[in-house]
Protein backbone atom coordinates (compact mmCIF):
# COMPACT_ATOMS: atom_id res chain seq x y z
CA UNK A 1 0.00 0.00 0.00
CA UNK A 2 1.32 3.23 -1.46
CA UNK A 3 1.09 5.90 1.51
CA UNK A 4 0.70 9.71 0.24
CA UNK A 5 0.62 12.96 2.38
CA UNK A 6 -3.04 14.73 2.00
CA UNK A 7 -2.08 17.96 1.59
CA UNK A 8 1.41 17.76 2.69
CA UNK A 9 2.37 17.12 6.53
CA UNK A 10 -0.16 20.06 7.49
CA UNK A 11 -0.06 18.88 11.46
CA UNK A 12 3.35 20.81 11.78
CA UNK A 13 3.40 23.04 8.57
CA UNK A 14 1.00 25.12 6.56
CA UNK A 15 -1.28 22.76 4.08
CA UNK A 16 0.04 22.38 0.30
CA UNK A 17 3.09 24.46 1.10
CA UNK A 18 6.20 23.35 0.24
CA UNK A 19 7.43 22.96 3.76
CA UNK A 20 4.89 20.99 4.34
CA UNK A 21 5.51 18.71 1.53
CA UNK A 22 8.90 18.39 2.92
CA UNK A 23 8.23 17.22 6.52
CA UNK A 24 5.99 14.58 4.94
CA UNK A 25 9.34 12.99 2.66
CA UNK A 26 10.91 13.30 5.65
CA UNK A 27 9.01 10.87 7.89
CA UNK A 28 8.48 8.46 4.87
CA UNK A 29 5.67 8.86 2.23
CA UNK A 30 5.84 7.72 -0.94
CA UNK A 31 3.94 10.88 -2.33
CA UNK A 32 1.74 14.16 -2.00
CA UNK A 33 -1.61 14.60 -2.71
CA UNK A 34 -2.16 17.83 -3.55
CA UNK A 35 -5.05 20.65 -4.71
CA UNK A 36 -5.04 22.94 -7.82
CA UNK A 37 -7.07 25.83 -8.33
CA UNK A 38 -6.48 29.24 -10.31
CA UNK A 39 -5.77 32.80 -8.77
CA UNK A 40 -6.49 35.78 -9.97
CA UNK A 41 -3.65 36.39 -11.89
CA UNK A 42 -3.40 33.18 -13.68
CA UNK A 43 -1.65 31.35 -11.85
CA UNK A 44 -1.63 27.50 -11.50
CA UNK A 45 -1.77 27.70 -7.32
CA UNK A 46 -2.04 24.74 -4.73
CA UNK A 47 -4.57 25.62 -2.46
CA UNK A 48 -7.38 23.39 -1.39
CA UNK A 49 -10.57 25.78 -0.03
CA UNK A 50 -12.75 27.10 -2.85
CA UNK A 51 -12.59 30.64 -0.37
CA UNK A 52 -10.02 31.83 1.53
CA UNK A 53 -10.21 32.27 4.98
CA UNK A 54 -11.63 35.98 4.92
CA UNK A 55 -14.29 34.51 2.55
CA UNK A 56 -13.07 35.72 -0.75
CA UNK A 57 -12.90 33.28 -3.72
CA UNK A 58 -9.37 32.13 -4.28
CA UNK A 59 -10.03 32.80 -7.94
CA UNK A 60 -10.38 36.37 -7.31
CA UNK A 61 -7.02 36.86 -5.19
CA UNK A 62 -3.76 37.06 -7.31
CA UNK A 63 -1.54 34.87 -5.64
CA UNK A 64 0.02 37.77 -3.56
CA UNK A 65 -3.01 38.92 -2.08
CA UNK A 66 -4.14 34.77 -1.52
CA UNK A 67 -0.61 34.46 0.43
CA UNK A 68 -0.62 37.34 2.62
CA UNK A 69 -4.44 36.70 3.32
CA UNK A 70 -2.93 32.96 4.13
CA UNK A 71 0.11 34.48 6.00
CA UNK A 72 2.51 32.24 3.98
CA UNK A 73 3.67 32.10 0.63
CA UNK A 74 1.23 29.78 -1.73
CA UNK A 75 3.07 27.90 -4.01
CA UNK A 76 2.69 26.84 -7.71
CA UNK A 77 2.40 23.67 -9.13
CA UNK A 78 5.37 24.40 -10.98
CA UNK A 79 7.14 25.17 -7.99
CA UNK A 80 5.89 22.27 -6.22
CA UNK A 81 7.30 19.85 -9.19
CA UNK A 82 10.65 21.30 -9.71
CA UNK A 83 11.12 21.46 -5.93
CA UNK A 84 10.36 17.79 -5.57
CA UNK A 85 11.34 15.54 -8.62
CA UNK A 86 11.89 11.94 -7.03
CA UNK A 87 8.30 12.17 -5.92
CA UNK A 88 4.94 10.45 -6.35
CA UNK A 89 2.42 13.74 -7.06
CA UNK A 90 -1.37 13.13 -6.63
CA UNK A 91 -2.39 16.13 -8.63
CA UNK A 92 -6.36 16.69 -8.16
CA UNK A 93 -7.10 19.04 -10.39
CA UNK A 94 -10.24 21.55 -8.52
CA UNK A 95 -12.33 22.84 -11.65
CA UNK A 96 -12.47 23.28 -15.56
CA UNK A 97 -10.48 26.76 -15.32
CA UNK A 98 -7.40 24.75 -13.10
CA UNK A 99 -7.42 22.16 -15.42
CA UNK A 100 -6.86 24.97 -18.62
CA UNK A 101 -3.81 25.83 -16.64
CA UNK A 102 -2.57 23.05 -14.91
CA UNK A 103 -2.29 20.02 -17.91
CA UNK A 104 0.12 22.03 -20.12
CA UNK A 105 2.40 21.96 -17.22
CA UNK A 106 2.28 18.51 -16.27
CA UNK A 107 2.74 17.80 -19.83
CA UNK A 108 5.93 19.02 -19.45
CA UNK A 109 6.90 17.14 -16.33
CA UNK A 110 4.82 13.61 -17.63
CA UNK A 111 8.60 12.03 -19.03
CA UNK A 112 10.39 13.00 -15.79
CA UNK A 113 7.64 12.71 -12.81
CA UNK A 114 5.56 9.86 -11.67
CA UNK A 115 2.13 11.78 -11.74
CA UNK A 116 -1.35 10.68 -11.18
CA UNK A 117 -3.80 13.03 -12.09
CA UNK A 118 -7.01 13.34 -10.10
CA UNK A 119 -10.70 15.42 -10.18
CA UNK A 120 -13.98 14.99 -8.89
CA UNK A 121 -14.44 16.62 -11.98
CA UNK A 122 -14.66 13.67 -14.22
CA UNK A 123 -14.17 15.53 -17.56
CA UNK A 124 -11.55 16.84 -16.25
CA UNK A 125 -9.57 13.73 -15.90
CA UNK A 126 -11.10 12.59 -18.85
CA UNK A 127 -9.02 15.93 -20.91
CA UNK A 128 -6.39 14.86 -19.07
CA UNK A 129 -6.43 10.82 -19.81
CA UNK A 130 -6.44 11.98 -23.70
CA UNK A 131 -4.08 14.83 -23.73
CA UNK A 132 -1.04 12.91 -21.18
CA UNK A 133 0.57 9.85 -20.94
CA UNK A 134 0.56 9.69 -17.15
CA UNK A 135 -1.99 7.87 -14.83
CA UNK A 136 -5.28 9.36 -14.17
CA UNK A 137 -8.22 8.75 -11.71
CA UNK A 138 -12.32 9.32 -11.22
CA UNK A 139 -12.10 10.84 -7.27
CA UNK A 140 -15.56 9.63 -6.18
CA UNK A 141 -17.14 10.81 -2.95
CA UNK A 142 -20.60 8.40 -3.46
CA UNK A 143 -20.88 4.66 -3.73
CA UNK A 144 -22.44 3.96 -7.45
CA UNK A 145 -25.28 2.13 -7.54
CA UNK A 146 -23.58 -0.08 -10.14
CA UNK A 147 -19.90 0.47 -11.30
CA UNK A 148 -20.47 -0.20 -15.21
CA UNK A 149 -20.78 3.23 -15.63
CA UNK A 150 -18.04 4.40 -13.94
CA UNK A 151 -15.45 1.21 -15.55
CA UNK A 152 -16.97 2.23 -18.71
CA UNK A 153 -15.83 5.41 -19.24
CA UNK A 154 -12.80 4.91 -18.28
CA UNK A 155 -12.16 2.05 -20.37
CA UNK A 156 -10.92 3.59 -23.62
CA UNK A 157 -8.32 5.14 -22.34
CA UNK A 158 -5.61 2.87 -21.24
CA UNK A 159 -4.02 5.33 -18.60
CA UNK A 160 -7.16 5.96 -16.28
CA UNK A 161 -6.99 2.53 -14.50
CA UNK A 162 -7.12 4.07 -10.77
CA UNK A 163 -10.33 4.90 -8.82
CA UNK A 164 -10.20 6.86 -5.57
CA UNK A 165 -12.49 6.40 -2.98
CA UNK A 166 -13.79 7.84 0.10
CA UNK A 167 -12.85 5.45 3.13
CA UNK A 168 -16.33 5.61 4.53
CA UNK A 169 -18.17 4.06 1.04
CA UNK A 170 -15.34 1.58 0.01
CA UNK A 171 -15.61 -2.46 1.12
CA UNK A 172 -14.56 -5.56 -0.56
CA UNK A 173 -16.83 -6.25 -3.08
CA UNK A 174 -16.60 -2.74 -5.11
CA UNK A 175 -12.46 -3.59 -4.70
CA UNK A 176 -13.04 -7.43 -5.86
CA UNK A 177 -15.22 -5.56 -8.76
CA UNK A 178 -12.80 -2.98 -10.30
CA UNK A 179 -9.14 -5.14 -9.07
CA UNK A 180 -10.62 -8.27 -11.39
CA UNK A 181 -11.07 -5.02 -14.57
CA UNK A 182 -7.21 -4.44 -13.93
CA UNK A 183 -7.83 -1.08 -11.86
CA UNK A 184 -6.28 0.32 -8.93
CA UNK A 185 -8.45 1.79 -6.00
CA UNK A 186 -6.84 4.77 -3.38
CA UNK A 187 -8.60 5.57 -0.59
CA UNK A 188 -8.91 9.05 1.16
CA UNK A 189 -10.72 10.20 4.59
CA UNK A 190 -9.52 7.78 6.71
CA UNK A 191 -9.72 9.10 10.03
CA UNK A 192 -8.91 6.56 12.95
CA UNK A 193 -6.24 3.88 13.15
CA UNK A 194 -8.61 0.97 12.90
CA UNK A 195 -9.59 2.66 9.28
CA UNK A 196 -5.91 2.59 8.13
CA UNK A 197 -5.32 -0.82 9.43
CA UNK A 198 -8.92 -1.70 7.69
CA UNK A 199 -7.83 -0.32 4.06
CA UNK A 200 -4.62 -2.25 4.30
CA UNK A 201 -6.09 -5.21 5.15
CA UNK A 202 -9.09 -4.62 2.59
CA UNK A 203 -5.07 -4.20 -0.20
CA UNK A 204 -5.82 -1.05 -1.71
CA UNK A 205 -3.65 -0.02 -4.10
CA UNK A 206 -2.73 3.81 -2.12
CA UNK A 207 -3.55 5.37 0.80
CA UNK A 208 -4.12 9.24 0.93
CA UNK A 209 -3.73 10.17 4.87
CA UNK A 210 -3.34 13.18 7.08
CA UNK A 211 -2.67 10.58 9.87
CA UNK A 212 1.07 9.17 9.50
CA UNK A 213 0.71 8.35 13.46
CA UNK A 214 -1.75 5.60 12.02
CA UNK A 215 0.55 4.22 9.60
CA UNK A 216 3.60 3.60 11.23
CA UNK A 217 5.38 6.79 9.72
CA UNK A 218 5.39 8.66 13.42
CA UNK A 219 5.09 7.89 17.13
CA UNK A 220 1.56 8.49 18.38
């Protein structure tokens, strides 16, 4: 089970900072999951939160005005990639306008990262399946009522083979399912240690956590 960093190691550092994306190589994930979304000034920024924290839409701060609102500098994506090249990058991709921005940069990072792209936008991730040759993945926050949809889109395009899940709507038969159609399920939202120790025992394929006390990566 691949372990990545939601957001970075945000328990010591600022979320999707840089610092924090550090501290969580240091103790020992794999990779970072991180956000995308566009400032004002077209930038390609990693921030999670559709608003900042005086209420203002991220989209209409330039990324000045979104760090010093923050009170630390927001990084790129670009920033974020050349800063950390030996690393496994969950990129989820935040809306249509992100995506404009963000897949002509990873297309020039796709030979030299390991990169798995990521929306609950599926459209997104379906642009992105067709225009790069790195991994891509549906982020689903509901349990289908069936999964043919869901297998079937993806099908035609031989790099979106990884579904991502939210802990509390994942179980063994919807893993069974998509692992026997040759994809690869992540899990996110898993809160308390006997989740983590459930996903590993359910074998997902990677494990986005906030929680490396849970997964043997610090001392509780």
């Amino acid at each position: 089970m691949q372990l990545l960093a939601h957001r970075g190691y945000h328990a010591i550092c600022p979320e999707n900072t840089l610092e924090a994306f550090s501290a969580a190589l240091h103790l020992g994930f794999a990779g970072i999951e991180t956000d995308v979304r566009v400032s004002a000034d077209n930038e390609a920024v990693l921030f999670h939160n559709r608003v900042s924290k005086d209420g203002v839409p991220v989209a209409a701060l330039t990324r000045k005005q979104l760090s010093e609102t923050c009170g630390y500098t927001v990084p790129t994506l670009e920033e974020a990639l050349q800063a950390f090249p030996n690393t496994f990058w969950n990129i989820e991709i935040k809306t249509p306008a992100a995506a404009n921005l963000a897949l002509p940069i990873l297309s020039q990072y796709e030979e030299t990262h390991r990169l798995l792209v990521t929306s609950f936008r599926h459209e997104i991730v379906l642009a992105a399946a067709e225009l790069l040759s790195v991994e891509c993945g549906f982020l689903s926050a509901h349990r289908p009522a069936t999964i043919n949809s869901l297998v079937h889109t993806a099908l035609p395009y031989r790099n979106l083979r990884t579904l991502i899940w939210d802990c509390e709507i994942v179980d063994p038969d919807i893993l069974r399912q998509t692992n026997a159609l040759g994809f690869h399920n992540a899990v996110y939202a898993a809160n308390t240690a006997y989740e983590h120790t459930l996903m590993r025992e359910f074998g997902v394929y990677a494990l986005i956590t906030d929680f490396p006390q849970h997964v043997g990566l610090l001392n509780a």
